[in-house]
Protein backbone atom coordinates (compact mmCIF):
# COMPACT_ATOMS: atom_id res chain seq x y z
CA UNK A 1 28.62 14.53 -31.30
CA UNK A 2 31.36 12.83 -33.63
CA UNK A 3 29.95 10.63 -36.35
CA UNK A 4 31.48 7.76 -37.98
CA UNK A 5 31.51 5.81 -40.98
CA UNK A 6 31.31 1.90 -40.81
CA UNK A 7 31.77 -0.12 -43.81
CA UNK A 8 32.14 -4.23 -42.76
CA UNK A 9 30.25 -7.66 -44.31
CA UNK A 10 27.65 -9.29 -42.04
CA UNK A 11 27.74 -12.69 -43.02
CA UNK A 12 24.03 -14.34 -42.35
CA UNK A 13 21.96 -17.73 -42.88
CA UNK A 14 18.93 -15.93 -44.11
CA UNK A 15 20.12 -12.88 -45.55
CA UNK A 16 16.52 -10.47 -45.52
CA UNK A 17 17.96 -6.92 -46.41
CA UNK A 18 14.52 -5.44 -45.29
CA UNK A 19 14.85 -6.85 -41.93
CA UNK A 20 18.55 -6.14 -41.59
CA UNK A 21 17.74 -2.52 -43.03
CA UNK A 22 14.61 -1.66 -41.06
CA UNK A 23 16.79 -2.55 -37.56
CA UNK A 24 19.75 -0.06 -38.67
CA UNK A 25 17.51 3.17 -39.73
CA UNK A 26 17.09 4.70 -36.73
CA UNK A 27 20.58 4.51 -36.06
CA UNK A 28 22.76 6.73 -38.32
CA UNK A 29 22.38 8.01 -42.46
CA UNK A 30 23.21 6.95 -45.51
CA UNK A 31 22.58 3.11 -45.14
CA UNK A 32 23.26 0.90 -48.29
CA UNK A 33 23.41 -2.62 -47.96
CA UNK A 34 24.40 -4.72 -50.79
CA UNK A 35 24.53 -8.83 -50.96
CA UNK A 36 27.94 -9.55 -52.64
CA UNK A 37 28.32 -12.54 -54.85
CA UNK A 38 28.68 -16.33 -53.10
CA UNK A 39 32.15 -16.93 -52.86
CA UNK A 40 32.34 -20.47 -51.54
CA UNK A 41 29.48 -23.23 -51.49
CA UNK A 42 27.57 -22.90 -48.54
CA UNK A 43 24.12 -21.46 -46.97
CA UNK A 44 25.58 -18.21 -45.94
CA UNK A 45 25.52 -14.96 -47.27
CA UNK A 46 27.59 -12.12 -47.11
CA UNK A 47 26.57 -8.28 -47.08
CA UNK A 48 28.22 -4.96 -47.00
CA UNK A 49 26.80 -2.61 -44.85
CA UNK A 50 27.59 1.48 -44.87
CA UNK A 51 25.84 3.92 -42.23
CA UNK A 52 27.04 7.30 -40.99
CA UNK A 53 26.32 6.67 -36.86
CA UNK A 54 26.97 8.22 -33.84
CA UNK A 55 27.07 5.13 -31.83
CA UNK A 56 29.11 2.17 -33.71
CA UNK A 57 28.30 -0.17 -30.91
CA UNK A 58 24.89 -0.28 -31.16
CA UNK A 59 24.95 -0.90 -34.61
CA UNK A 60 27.62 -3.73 -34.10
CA UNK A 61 25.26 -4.62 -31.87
CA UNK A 62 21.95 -5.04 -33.64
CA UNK A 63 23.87 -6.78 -36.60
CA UNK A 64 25.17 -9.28 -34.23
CA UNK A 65 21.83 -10.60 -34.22
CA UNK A 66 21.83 -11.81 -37.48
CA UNK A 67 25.21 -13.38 -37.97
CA UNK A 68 29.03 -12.55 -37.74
CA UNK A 69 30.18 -9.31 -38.27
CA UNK A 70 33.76 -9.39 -40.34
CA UNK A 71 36.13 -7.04 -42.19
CA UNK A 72 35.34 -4.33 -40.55
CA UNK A 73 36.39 -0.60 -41.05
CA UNK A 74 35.80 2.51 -38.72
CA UNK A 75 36.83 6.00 -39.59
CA UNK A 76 35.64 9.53 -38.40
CA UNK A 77 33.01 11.09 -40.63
CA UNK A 78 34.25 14.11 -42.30
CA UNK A 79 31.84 17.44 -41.62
């Protein structure tokens, strides 16, 4: 099955990397998520997510459920 990278910033209220990292293990390698610095005044928070998946939807998905998914990139994992 064909595996892709994802890179993209979940911006979220309550930013809990655990939480957010616990929900996206089962669903690819390589996870790193990292909160960037605050860029405007406000009670959001943005952070970058990486995972090697086979299913980009479902991780889409899951991270919909904690805020709004934005600059995102897609590209075929190299073997």
């Amino acid at each position: 099955m064909q595996k892709y990278h994802l890179e993209f910033v979940l911006n979220v209220q309550n930013p809990s990397i655990d939480i957010i990292e616990d929900s996206l293990l089962e669903f690819g390698e390589g996870l790193k998520v990292q909160q960037l610095p605050p860029n405007d005044v406000g009670k959001t928070c943005n952070l970058k997510i990486h995972i090697f998946t086979e299913d980009p939807t479902i991780v889409f998905d899951t991270c919909a459920q904690f805020g709004r998914i934005k600059s995102v990139k897609v590209n075929e994992a190299t073997t």
